[in-house]
Protein backbone atom coordinates (compact mmCIF):
# COMPACT_ATOMS: atom_id res chain seq x y z
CA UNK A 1 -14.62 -1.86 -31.57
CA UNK A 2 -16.39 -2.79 -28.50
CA UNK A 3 -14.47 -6.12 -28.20
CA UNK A 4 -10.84 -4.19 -28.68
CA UNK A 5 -12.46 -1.82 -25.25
CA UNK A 6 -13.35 -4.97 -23.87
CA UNK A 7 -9.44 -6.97 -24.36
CA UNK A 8 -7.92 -3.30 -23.46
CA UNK A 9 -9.65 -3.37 -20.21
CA UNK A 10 -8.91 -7.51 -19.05
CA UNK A 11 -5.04 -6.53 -20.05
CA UNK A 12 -5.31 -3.84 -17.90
CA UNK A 13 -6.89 -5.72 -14.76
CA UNK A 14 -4.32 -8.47 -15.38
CA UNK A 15 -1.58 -6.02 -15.46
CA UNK A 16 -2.74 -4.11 -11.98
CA UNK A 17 -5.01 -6.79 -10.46
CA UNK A 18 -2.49 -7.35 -7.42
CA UNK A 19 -1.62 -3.63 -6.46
CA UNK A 20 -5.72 -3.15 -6.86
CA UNK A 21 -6.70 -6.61 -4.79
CA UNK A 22 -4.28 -5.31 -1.96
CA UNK A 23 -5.07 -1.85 -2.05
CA UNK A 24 -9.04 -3.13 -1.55
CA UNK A 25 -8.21 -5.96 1.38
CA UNK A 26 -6.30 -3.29 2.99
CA UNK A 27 -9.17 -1.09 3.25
CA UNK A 28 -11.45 -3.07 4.13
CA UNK A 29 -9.34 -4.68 7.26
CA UNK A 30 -8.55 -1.38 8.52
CA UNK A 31 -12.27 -0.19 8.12
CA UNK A 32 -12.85 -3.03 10.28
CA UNK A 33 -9.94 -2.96 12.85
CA UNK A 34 -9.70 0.68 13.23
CA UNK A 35 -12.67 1.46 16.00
CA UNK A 36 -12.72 5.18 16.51
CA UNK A 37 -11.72 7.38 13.77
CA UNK A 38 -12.93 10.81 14.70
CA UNK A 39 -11.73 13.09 18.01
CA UNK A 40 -13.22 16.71 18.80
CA UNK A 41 -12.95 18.66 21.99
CA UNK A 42 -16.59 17.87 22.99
CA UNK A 43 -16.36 13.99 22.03
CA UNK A 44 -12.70 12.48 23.82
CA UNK A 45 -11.60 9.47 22.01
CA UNK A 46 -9.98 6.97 23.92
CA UNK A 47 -6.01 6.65 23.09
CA UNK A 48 -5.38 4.31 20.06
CA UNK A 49 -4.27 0.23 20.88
CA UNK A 50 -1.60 -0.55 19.23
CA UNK A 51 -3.21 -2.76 16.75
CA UNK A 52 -5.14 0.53 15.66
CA UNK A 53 -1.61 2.12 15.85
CA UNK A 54 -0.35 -0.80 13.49
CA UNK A 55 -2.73 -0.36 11.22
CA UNK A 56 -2.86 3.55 11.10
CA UNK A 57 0.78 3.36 9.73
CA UNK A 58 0.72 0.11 8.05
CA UNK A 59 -1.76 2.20 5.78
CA UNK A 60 0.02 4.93 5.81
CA UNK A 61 3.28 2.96 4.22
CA UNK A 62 1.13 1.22 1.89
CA UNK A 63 -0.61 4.77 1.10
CA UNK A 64 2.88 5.79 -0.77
CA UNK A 65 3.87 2.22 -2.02
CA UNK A 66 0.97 0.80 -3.87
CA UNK A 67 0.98 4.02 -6.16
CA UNK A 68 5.04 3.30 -6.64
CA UNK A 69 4.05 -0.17 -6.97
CA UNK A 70 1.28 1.01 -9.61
CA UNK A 71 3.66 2.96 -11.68
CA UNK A 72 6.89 0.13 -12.15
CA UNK A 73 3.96 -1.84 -13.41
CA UNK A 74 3.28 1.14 -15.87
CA UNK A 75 7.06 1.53 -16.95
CA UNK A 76 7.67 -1.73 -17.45
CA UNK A 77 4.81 -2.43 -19.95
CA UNK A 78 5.28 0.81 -21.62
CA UNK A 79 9.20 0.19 -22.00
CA UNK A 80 8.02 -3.28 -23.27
CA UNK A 81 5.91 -2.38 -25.82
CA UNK A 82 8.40 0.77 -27.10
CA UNK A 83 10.98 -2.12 -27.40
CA UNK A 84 13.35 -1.35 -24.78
CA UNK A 85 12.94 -4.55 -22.78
């Protein structure tokens, strides 16, 4: 039983290791790049470069794809293993 779990869960990280891997690079690059992140009236935050610009909607892009991405994976391996494909 625990070895069945165990196969489940490497097909599973082989089937979404990429979307996961670039999801996790991503975050990390802009947690690096990004510099200020918070603006109130009391605390002005400088305007953003336009590296942080890049990144802000580089992310933002990638925020909506990587869960399409996620999902095709998911569609094709269910229609796969119903027969369809």
């Amino acid at each position: 039983m625990w070895q069945d779990k165990q196969e489940r869960a490497k097909e599973l990280w082989q089937a979404y290791k990429r979307p996961v891997l670039v999801f996790a690079a991503t975050l990390l690059i802009y947690d690096l790049l990004s510099g200020a992140k918070v603006a109130c009236s009391r605390c002005p935050v400088p305007d953003m470069t336009p590296l942080q610009h890049f990144l802000f909607v580089f992310v933002g892009v990638e925020s909506v794809l990587l869960p399409l991405w996620v999902y095709l994976i998911y569609a094709r391996r269910k229609y796969e293993q119903d027969g369809y494909l």
